[in-house]
Protein backbone atom coordinates (compact mmCIF):
# COMPACT_ATOMS: atom_id res chain seq x y z
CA UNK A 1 -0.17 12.37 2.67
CA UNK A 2 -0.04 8.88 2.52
CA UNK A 3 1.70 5.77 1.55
CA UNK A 4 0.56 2.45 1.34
CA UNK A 5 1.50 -0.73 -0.59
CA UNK A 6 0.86 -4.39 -1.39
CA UNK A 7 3.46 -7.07 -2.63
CA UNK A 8 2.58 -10.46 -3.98
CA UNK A 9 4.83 -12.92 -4.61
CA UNK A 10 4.91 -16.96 -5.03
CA UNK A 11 4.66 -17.42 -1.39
CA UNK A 12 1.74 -14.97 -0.93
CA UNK A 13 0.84 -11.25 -0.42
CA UNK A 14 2.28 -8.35 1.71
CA UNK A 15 0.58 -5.00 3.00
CA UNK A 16 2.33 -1.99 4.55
CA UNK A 17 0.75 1.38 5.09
CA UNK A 18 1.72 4.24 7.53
CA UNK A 19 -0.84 5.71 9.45
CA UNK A 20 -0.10 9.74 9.05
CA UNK A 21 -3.01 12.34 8.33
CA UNK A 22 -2.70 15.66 6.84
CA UNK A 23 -4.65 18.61 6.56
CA UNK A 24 -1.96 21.46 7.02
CA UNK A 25 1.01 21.83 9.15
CA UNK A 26 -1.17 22.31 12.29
CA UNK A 27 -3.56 19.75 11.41
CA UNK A 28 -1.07 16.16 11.44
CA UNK A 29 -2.72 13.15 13.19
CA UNK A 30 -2.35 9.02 12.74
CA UNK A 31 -5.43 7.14 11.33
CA UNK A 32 -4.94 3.81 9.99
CA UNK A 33 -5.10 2.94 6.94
CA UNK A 34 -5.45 -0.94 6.67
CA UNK A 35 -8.50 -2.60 6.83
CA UNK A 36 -9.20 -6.79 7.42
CA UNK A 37 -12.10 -8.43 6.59
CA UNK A 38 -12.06 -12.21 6.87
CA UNK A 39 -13.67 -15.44 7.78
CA UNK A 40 -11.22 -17.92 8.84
CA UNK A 41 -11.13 -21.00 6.41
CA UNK A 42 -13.58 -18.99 3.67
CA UNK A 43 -11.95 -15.72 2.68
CA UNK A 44 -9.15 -13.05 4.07
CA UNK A 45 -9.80 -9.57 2.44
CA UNK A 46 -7.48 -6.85 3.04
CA UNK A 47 -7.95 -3.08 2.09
CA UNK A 48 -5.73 -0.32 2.06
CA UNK A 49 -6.46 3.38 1.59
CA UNK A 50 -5.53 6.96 0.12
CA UNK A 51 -7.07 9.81 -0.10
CA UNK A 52 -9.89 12.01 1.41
CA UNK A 53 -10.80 10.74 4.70
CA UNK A 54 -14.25 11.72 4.95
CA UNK A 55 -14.58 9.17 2.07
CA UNK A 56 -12.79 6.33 2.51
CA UNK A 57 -14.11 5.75 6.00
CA UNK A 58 -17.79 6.19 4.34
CA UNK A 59 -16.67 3.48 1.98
CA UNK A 60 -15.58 0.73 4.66
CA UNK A 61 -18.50 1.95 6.42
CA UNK A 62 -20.80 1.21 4.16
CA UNK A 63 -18.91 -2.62 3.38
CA UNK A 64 -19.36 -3.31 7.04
CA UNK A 65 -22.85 -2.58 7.11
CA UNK A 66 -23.37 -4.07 3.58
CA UNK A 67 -21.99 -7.12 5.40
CA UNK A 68 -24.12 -6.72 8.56
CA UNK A 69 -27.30 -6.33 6.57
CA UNK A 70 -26.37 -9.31 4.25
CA UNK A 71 -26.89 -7.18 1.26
CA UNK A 72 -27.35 -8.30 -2.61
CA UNK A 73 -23.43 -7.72 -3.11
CA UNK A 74 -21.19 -7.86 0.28
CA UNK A 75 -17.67 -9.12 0.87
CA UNK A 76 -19.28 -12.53 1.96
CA UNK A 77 -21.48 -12.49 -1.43
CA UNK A 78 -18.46 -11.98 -3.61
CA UNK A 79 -17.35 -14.89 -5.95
CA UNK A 80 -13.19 -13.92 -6.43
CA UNK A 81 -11.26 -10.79 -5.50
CA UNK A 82 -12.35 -9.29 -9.07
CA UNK A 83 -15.73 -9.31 -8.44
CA UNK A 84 -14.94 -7.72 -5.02
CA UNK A 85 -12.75 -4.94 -6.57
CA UNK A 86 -15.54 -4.03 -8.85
CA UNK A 87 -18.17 -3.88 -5.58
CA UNK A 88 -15.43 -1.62 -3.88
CA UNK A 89 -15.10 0.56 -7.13
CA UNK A 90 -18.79 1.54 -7.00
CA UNK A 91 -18.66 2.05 -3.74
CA UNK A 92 -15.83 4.16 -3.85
CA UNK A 93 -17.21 6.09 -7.38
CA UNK A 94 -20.71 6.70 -5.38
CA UNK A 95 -19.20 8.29 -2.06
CA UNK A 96 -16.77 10.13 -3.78
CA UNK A 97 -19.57 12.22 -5.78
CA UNK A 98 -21.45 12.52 -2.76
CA UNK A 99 -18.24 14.02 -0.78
CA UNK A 100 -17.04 15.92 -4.10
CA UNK A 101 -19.95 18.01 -3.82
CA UNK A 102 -19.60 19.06 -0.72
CA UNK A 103 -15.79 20.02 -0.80
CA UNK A 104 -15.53 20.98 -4.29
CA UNK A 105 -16.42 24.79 -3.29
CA UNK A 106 -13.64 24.36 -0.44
CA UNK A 107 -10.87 23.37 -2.85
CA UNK A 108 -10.16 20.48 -1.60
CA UNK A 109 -10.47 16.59 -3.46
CA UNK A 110 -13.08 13.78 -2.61
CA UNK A 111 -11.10 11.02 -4.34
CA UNK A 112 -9.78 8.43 -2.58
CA UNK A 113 -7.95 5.13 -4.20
CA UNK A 114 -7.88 1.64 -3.05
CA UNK A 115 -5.80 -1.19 -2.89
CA UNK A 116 -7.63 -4.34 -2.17
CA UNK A 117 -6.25 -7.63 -1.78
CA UNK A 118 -6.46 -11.18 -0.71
CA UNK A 119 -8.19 -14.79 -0.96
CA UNK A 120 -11.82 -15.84 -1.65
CA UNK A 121 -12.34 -19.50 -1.19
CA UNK A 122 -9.95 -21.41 -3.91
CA UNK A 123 -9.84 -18.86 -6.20
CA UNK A 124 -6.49 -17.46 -6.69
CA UNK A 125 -5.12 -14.53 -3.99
CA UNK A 126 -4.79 -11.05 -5.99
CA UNK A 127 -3.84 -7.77 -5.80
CA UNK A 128 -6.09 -4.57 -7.23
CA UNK A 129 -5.40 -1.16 -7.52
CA UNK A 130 -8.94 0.38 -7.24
CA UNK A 131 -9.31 4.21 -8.42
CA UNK A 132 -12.10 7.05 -7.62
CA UNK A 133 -13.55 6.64 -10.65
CA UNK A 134 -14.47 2.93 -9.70
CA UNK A 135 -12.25 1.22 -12.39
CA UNK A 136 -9.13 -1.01 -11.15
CA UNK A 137 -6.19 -2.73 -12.41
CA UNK A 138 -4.12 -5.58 -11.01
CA UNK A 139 -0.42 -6.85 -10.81
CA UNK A 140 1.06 -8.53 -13.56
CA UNK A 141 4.82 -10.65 -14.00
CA UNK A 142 6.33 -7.52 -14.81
CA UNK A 143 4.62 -5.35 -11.72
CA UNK A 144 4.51 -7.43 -8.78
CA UNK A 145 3.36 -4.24 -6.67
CA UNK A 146 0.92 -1.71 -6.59
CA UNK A 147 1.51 1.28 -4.31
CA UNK A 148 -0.92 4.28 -3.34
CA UNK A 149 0.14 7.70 -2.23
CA UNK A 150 3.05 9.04 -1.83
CA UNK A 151 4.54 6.41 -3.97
CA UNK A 152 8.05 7.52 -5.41
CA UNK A 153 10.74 7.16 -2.92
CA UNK A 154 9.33 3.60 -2.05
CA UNK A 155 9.50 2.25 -5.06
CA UNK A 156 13.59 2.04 -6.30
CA UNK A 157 13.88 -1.00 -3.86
CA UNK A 158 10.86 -2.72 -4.51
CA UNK A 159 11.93 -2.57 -8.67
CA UNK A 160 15.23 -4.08 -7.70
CA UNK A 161 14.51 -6.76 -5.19
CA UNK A 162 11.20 -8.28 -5.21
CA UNK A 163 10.54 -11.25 -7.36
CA UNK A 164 8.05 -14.14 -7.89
CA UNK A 165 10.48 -16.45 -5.59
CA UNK A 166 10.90 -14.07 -3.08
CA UNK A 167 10.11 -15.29 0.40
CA UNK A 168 7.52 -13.38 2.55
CA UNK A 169 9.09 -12.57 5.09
CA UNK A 170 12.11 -11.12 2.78
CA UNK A 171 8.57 -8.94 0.76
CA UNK A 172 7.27 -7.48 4.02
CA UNK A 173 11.25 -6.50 4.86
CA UNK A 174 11.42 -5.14 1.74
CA UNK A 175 7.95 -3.04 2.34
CA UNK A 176 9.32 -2.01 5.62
CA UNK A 177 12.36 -0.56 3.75
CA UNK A 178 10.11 0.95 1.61
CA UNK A 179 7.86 2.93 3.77
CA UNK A 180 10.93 3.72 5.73
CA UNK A 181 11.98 5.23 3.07
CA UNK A 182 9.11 7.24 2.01
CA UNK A 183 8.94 8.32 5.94
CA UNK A 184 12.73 9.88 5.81
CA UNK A 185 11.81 11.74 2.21
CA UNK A 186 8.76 13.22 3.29
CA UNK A 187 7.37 14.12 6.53
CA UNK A 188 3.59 13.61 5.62
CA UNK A 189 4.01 9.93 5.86
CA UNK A 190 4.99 8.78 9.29
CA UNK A 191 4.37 6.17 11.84
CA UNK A 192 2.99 3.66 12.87
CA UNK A 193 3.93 1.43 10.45
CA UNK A 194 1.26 -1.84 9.77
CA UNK A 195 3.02 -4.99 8.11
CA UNK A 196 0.78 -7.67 7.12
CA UNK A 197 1.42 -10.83 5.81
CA UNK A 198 -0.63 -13.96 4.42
CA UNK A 199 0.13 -17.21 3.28
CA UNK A 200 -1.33 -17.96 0.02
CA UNK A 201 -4.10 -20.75 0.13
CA UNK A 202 -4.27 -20.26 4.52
CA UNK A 203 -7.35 -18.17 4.45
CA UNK A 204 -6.10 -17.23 7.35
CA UNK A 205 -4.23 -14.06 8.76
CA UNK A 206 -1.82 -14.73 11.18
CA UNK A 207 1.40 -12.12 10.34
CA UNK A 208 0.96 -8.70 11.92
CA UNK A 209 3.03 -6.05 12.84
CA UNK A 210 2.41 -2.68 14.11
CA UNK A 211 5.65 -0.81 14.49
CA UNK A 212 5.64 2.54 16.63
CA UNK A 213 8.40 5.10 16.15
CA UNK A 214 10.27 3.86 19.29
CA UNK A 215 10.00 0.43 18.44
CA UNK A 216 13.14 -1.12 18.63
CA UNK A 217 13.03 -3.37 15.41
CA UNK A 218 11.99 -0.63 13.53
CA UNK A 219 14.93 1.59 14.92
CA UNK A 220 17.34 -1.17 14.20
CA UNK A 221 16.22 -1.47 10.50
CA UNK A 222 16.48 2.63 9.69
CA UNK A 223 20.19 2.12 11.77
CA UNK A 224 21.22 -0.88 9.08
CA UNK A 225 19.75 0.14 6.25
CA UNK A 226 21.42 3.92 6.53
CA UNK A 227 24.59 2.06 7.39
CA UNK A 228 24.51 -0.51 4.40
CA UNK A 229 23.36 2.41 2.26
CA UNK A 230 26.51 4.22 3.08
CA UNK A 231 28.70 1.41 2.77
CA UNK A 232 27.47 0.36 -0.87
CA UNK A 233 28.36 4.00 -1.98
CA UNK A 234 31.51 4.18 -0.42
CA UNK A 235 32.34 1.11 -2.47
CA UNK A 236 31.46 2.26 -6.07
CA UNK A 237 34.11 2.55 -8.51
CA UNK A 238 35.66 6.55 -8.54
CA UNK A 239 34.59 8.33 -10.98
CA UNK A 240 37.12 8.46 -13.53
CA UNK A 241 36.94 12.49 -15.44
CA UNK A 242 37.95 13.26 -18.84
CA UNK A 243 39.26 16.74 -20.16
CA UNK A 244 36.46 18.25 -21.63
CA UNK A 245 38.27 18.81 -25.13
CA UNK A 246 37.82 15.09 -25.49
CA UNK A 247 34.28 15.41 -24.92
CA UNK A 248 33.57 18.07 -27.51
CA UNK A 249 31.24 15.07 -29.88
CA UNK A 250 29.30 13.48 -26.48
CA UNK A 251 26.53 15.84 -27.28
């Protein structure tokens, strides 16, 4: 399993993604999942993946070499992040049939989903969710997230703290708390853990962190945020019971 996410916020965009395969109990192994593309003053493309391995390392394949060869459409050749999400839908679409075929008598699933994420030129840094079917949706004032995976025990914090004035470096905390998490619910998603974080308008990617299981800031933020979690519960009101005579019209 997998979990991966993307944040954007007033200040600019996070990504977080663990880097745990699965295939079966006996078959766990770390891959990662987040993928930079970027020319320094001209673009800063980010991906993030889910899904079937076999295809979504034939899809960034195929963008590398796209970009090698200078093809008609390329991450270079793209106009704004939309036009980019739609180049990475096709791809994805096209190498998921070709896979599906080939595992579909197996059992197992060729789809793999996308985020992809970041700056072209001065058109404005964005956020898409790309799915195997090729079509793709982005964030909105409401959603200022997208998340692929193993998605549900992330997401409680992320609804209650991030924000469109939230500070980066608060967002990629918050992601960390997030995977974190997912990790401790679910043992398919594990470390390490890739932070990335980019300034809006920089065009440049210069926040990166790779956190290992025995890495001490990452220890340090499980110890706190177990602690803190404890705390807040321990300081709820008590429940205060009625008889259940007087409850006899609740339902």
């Amino acid at each position: 399993m997998t979990y991966c996410l993307a944040i954007t916020v007033d200040e600019g965009l996070v990504f977080a993604s663990d880097s745990r395969t699965h295939a079966g109990v006996d078959q766990v192994s770390t891959y990662g999942k987040m993928h930079t593309f970027g020319c320094d003053g001209d673009r800063q493309v980010v991906l993030l993946n889910a899904g079937n391995l076999a295809t979504t390392q034939a899809v960034i394949t195929q963008m590398r070499r796209d970009r090698d060869e200078k093809a008609a459409m390329n991450i270079d050749a793209a106009r704004d992040m939309g036009e980019l999400a739609e180049y990475v839908g096709s791809l994805n679409r096209a190498q998921g049939a070709k896979h599906g075929r080939a595992v579909a008598r197996a059992g197992f699933s060729a789809d793999a989903t996308f985020i992809v994420g970041g700056q072209i030129g001065q058109e404005p840094a964005q956020l898409f969710l790309v799915y195997p079917q090729g079509n793709f949706i982005t964030t909105s004032g409401h959603t200022r997230f997208l998340q692929i995976g193993e998605a549900k025990y992330g997401k409680p914090i992320l609804d209650r703290i991030i924000q469109p004035s939230t500070s980066l470096d608060e967002a990629a905390l918050c992601a960390l708390v997030s995977v974190d998490s997912t990790m401790r619910s679910n043992v398919t998603v594990g470390p390490p853990i890739e932070i990335l974080g980019y300034v809006r308008d920089s065009l440049r990617l210069e926040r990166y962190r790779c956190l290992k299981e025995d890495d001490s800031y990452l220890i340090e933020i499980k110890r706190a945020w177990n602690e803190k979690i404890a705390q807040a519960f321990a300081e709820l009101p008590t429940m205060e019971w009625a008889s259940l005579s007087s409850q006899a019209g609740c339902a």
